[in-house]
PDB file of N, CA and C in Angstrom:
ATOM      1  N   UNK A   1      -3.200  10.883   7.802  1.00  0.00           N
ATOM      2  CA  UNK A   1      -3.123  10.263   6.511  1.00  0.00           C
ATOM      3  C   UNK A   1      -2.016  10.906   5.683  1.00  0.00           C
ATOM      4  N   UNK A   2      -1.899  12.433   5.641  1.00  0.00           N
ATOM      5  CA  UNK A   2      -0.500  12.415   5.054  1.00  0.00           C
ATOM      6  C   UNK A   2       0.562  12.246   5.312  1.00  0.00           C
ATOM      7  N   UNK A   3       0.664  11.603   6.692  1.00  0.00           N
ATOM      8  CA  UNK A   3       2.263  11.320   6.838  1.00  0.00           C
ATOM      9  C   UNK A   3       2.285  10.363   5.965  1.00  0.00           C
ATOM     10  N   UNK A   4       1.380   8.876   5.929  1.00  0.00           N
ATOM     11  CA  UNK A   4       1.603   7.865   5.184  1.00  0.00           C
ATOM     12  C   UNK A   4       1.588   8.013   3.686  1.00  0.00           C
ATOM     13  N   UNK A   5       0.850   9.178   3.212  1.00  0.00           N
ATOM     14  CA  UNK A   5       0.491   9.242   1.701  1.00  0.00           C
ATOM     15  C   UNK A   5       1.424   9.117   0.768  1.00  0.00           C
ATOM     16  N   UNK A   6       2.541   9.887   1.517  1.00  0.00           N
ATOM     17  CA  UNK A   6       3.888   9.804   0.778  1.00  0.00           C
ATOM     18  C   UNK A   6       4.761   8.651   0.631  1.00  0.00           C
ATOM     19  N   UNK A   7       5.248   8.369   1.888  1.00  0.00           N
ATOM     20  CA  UNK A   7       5.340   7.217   1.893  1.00  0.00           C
ATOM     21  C   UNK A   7       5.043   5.937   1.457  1.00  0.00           C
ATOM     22  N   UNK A   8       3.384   6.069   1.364  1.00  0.00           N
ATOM     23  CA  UNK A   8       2.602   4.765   0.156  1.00  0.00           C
ATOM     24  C   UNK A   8       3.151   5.038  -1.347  1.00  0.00           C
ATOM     25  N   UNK A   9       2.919   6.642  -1.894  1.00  0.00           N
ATOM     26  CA  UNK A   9       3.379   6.301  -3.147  1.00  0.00           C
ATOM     27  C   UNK A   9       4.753   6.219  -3.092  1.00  0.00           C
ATOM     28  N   UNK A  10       5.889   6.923  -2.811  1.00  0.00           N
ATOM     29  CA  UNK A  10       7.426   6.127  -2.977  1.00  0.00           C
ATOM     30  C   UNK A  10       7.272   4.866  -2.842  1.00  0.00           C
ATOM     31  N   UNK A  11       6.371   4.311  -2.288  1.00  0.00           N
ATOM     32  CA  UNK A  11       7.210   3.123  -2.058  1.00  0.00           C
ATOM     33  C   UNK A  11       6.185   1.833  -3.035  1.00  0.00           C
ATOM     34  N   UNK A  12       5.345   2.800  -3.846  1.00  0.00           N
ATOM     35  CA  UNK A  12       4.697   1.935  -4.921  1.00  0.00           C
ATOM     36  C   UNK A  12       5.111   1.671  -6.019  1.00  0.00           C
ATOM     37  N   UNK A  13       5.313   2.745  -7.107  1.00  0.00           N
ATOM     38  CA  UNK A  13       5.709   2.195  -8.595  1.00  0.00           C
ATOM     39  C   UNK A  13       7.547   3.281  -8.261  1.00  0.00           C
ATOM     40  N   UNK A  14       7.588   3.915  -7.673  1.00  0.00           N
ATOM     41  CA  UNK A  14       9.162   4.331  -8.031  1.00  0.00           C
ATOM     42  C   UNK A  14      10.097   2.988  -6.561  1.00  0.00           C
ATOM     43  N   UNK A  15       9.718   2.549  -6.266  1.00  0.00           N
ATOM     44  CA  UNK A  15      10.120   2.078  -5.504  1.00  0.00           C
ATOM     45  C   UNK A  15      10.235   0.138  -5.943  1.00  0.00           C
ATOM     46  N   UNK A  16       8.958  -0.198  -6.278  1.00  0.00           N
ATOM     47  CA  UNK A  16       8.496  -1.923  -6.305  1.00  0.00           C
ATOM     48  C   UNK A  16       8.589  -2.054  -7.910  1.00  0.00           C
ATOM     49  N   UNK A  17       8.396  -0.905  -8.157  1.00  0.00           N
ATOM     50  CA  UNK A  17       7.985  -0.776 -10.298  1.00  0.00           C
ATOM     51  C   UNK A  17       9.154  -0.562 -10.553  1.00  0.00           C
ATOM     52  N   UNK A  18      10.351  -0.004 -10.018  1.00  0.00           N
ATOM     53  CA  UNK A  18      11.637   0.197 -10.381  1.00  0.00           C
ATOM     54  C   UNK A  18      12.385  -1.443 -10.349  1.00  0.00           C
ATOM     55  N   UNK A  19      12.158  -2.251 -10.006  1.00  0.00           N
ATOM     56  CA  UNK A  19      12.598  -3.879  -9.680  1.00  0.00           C
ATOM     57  C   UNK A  19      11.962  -4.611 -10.431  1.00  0.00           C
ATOM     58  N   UNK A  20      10.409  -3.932 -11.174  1.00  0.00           N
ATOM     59  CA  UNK A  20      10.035  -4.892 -11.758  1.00  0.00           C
ATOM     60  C   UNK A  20       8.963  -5.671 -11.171  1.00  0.00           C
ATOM     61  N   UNK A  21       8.443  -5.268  -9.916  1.00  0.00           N
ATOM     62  CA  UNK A  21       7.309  -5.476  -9.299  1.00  0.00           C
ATOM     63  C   UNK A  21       6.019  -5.470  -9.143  1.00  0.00           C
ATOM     64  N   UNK A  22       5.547  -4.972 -10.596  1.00  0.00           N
ATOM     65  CA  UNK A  22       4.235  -4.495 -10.492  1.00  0.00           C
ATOM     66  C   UNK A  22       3.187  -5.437  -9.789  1.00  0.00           C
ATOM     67  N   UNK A  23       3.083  -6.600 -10.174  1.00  0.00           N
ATOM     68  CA  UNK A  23       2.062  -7.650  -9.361  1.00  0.00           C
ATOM     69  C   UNK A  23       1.669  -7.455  -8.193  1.00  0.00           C
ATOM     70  N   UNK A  24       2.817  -6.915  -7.346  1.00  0.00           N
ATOM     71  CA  UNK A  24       2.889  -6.819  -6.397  1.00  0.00           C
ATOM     72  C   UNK A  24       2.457  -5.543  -5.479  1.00  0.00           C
ATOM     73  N   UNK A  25       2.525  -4.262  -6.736  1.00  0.00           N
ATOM     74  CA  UNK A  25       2.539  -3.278  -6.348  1.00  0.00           C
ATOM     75  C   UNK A  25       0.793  -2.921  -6.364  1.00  0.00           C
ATOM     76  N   UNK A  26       0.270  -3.652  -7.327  1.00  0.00           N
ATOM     77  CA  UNK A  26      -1.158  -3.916  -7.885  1.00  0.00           C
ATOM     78  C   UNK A  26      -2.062  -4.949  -6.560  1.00  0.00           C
ATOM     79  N   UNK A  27      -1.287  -5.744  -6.225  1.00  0.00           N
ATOM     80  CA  UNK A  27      -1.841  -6.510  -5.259  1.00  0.00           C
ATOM     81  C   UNK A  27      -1.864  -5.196  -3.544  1.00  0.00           C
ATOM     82  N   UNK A  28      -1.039  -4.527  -3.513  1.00  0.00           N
ATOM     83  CA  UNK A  28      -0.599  -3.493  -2.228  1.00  0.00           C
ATOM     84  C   UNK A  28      -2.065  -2.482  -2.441  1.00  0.00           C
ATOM     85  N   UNK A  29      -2.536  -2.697  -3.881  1.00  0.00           N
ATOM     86  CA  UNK A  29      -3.311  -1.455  -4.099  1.00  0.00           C
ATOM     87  C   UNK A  29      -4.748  -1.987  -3.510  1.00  0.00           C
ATOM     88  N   UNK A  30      -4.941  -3.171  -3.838  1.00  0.00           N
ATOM     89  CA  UNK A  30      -6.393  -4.212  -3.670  1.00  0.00           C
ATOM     90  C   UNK A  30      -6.288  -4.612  -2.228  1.00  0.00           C
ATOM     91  N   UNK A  31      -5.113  -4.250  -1.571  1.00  0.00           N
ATOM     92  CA  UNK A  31      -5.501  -4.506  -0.324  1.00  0.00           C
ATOM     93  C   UNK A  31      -5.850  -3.184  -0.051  1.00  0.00           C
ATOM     94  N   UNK A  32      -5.359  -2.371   0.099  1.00  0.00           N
ATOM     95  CA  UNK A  32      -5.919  -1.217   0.653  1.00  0.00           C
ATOM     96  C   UNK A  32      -7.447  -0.599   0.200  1.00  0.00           C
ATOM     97  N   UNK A  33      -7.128  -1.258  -1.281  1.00  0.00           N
ATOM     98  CA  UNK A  33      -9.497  -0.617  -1.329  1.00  0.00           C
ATOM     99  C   UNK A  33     -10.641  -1.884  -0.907  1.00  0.00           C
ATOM    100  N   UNK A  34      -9.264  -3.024  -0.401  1.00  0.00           N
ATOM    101  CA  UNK A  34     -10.325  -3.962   0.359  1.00  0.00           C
ATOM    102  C   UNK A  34     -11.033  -3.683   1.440  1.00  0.00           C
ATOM    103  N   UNK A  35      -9.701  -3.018   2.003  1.00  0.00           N
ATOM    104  CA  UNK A  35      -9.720  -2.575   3.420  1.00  0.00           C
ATOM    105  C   UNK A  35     -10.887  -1.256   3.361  1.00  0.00           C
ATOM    106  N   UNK A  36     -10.687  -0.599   2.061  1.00  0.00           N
ATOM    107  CA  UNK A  36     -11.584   0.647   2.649  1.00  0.00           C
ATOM    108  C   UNK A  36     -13.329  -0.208   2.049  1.00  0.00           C
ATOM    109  N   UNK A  37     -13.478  -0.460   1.124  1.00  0.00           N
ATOM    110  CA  UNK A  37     -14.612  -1.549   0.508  1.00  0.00           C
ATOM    111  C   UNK A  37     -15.054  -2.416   1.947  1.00  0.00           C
ATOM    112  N   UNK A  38     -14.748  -2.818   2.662  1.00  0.00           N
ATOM    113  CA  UNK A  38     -15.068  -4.038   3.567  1.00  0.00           C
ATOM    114  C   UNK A  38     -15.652  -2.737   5.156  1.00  0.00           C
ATOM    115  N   UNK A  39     -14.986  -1.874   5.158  1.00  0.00           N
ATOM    116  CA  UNK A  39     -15.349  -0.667   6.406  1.00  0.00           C
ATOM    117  C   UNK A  39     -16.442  -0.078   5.849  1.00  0.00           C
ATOM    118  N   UNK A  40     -16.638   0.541   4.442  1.00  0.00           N
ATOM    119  CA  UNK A  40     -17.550   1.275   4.454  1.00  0.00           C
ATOM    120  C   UNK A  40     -19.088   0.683   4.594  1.00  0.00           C
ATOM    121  N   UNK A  41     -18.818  -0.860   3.743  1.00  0.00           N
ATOM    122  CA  UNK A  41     -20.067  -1.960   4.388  1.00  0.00           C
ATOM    123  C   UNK A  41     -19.942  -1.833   5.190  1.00  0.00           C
ATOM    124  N   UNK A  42     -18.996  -2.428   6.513  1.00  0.00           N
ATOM    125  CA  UNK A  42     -19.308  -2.512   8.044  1.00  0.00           C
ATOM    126  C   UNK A  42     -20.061  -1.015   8.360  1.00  0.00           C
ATOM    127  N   UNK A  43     -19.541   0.209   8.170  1.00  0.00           N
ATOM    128  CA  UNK A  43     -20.177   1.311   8.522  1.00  0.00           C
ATOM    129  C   UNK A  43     -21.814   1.565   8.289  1.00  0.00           C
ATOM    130  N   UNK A  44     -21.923   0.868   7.037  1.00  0.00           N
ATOM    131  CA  UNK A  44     -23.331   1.129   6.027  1.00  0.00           C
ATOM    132  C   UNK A  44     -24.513   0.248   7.177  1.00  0.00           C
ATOM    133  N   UNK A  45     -23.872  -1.170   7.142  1.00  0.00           N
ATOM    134  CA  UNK A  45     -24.875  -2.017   7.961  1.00  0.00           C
ATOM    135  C   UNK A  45     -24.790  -1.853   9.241  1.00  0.00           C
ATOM    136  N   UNK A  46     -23.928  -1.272   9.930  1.00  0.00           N
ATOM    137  CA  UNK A  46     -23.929  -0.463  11.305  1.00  0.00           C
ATOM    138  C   UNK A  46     -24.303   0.696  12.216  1.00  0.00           C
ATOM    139  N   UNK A  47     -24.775   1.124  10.601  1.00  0.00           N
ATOM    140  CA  UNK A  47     -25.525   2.917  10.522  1.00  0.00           C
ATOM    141  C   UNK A  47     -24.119   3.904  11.277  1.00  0.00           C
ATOM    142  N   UNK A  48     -23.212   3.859  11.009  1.00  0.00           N
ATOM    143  CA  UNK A  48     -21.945   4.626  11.671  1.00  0.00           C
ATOM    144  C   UNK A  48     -21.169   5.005  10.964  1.00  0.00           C
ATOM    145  N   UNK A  49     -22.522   5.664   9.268  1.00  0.00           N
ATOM    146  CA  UNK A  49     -21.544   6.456   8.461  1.00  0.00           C
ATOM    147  C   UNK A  49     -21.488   7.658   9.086  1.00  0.00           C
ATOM    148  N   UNK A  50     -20.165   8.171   9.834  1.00  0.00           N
ATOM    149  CA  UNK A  50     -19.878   9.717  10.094  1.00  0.00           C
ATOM    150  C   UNK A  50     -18.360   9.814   9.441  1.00  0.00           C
ATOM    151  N   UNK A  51     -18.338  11.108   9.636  1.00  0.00           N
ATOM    152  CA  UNK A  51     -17.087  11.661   8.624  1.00  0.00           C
ATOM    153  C   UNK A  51     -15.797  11.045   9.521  1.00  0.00           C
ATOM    154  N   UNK A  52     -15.747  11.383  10.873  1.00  0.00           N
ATOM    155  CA  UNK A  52     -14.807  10.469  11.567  1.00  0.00           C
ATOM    156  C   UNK A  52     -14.341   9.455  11.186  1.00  0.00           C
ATOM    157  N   UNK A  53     -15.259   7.799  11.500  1.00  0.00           N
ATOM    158  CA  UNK A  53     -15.074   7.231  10.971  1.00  0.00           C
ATOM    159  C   UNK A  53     -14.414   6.697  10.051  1.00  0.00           C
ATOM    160  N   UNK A  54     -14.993   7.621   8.676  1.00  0.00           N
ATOM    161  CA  UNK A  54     -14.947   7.661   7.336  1.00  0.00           C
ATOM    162  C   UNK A  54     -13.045   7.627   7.136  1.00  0.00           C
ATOM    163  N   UNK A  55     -13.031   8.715   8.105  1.00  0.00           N
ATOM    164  CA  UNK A  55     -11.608   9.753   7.742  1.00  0.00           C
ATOM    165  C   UNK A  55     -10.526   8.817   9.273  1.00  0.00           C
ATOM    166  N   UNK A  56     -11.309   7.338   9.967  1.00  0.00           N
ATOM    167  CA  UNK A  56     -10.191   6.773  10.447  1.00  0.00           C
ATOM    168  C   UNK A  56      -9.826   5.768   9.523  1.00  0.00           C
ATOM    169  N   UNK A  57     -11.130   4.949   8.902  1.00  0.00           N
ATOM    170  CA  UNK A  57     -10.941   4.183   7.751  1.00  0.00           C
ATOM    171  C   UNK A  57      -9.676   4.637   6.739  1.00  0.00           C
ATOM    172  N   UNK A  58      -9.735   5.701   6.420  1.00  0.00           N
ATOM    173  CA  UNK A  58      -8.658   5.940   5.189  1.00  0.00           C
ATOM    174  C   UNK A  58      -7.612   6.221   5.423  1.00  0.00           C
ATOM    175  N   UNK A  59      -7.396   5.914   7.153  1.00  0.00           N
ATOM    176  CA  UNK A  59      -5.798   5.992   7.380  1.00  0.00           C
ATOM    177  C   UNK A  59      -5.422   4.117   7.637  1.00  0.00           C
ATOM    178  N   UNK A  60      -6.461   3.571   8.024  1.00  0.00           N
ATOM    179  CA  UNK A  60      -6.143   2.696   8.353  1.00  0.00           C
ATOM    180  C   UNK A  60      -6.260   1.602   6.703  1.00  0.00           C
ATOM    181  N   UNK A  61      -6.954   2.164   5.741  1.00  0.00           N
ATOM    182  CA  UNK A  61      -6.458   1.953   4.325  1.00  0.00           C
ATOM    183  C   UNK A  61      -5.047   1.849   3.897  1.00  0.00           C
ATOM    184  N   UNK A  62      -5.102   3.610   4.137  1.00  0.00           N
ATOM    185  CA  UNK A  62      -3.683   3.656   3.727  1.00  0.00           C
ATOM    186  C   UNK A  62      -2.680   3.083   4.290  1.00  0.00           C
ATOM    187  N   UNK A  63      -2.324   2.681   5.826  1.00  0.00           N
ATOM    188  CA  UNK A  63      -1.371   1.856   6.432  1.00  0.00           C
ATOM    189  C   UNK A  63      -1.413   0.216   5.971  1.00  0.00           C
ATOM    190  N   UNK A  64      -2.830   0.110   5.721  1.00  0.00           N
ATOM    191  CA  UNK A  64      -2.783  -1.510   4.958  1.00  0.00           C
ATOM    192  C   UNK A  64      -1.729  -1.525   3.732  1.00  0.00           C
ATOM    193  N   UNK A  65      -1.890  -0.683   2.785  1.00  0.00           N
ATOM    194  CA  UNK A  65      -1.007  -0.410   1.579  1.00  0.00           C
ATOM    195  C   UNK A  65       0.392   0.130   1.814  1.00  0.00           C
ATOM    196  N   UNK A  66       0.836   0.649   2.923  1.00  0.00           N
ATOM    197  CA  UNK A  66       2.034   0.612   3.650  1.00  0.00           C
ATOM    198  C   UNK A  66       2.351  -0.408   3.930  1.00  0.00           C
ATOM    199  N   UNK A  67       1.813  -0.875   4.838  1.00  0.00           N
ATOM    200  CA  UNK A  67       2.115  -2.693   5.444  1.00  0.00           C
ATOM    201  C   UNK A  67       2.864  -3.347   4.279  1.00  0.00           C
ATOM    202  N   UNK A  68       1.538  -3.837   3.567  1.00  0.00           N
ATOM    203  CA  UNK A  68       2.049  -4.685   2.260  1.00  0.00           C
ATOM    204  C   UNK A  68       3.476  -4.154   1.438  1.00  0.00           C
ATOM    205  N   UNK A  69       3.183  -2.785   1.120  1.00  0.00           N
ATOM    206  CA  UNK A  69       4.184  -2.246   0.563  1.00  0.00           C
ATOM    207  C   UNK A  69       5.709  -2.788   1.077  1.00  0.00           C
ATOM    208  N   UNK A  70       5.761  -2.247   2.464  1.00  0.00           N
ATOM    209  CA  UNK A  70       6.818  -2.541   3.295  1.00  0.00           C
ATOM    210  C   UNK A  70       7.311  -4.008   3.277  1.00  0.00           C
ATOM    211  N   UNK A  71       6.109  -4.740   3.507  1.00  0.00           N
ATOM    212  CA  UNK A  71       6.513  -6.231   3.324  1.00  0.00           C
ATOM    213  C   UNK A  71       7.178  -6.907   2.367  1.00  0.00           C
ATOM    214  N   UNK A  72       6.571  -5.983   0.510  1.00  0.00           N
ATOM    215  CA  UNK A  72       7.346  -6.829  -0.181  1.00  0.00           C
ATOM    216  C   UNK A  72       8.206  -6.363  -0.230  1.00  0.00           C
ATOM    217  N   UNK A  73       8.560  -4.981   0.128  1.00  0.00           N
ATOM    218  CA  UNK A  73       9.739  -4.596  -0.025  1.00  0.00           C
ATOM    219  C   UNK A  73      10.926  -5.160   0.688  1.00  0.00           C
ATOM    220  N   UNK A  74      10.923  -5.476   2.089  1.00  0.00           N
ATOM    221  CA  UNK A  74      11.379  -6.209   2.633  1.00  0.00           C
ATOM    222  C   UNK A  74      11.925  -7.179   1.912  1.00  0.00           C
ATOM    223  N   UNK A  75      11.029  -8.295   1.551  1.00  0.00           N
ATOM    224  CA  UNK A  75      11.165  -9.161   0.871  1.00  0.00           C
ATOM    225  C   UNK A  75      12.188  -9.428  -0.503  1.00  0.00           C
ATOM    226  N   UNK A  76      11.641  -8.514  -0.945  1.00  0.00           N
ATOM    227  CA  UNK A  76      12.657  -8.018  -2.546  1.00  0.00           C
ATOM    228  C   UNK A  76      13.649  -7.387  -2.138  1.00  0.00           C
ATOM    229  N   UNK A  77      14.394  -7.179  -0.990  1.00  0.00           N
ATOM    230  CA  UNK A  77      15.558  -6.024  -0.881  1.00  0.00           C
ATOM    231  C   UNK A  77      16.459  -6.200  -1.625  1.00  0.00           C
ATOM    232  N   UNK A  78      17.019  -7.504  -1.870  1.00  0.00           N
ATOM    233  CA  UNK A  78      17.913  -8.194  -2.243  1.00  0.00           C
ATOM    234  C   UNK A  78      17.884  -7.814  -3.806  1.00  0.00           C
ATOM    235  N   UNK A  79      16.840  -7.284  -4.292  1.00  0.00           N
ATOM    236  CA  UNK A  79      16.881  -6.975  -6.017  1.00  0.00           C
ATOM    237  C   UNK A  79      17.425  -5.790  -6.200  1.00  0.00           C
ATOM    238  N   UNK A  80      17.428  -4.580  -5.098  1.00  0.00           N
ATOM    239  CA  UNK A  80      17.888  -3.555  -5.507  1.00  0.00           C
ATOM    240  C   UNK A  80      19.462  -3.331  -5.513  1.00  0.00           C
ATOM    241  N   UNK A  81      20.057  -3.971  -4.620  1.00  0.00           N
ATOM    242  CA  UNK A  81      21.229  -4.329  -4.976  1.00  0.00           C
ATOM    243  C   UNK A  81      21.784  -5.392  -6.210  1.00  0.00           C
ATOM    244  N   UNK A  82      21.387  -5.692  -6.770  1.00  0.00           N
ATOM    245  CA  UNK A  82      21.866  -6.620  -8.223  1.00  0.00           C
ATOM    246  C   UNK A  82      21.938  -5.904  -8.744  1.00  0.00           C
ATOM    247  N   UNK A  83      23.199  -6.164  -9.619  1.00  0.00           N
ATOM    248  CA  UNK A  83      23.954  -5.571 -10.783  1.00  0.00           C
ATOM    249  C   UNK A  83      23.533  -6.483 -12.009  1.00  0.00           C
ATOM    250  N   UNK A  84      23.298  -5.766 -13.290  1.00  0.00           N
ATOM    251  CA  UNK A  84      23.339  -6.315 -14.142  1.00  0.00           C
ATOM    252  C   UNK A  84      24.753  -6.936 -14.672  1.00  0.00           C
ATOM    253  N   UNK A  85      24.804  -7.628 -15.496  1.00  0.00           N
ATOM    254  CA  UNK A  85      26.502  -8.247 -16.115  1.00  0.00           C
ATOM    255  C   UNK A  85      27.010  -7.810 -16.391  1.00  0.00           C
ATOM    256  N   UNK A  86      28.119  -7.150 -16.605  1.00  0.00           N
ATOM    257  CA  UNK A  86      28.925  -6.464 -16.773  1.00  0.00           C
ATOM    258  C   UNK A  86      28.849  -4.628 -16.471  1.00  0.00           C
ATOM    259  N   UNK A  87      28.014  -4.188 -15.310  1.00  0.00           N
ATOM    260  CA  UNK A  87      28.618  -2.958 -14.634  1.00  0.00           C
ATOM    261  C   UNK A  87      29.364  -3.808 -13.386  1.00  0.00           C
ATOM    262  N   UNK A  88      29.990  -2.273 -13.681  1.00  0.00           N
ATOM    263  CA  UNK A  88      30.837  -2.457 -12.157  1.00  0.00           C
ATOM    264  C   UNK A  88      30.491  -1.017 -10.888  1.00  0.00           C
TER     265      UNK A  88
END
């Protein structure tokens, strides 16, 4: 999980919030506590709360919020290169 940790936040508000992205950066966030919200039910009604588990869930959280991240970023690349009018 900490390789990604870092990675998730750069690439949340200094990264998507620097373009003007927040919607987006807010939507990256709701996937990832979907993802952990939707496992810890599956775990609860499965009786397979162990710390394991627990602690694969929150990598596989955090790569959901990577994913997305990555995606819009992808997507938006094209904003970080625009110049406003008149720099050069």
């Amino acid at each position: 999980m900490i390789i990604m940790s870092f990675p998730v936040a750069i690439l949340g508000w200094p990264a998507l919030g620097a373009i003007g992205k927040v919607k987006e950066t807010t939507k990256s966030t709701l996937w990832g506590a979907l993802v952990q919200i939707l496992g810890l039910l599956l775990f609860a009604v499965t009786n397979q709360f162990t710390i394991i588990n627990i602690a694969m869930l929150r990598n596989l959280s955090e790569f959901a919020m990577l994913f997305t991240r990555g995606m819009y970023l992808y997507r938006y690349r094209d904003c970080f290169n625009k110049h406003r009018e008149g720099d050069i």
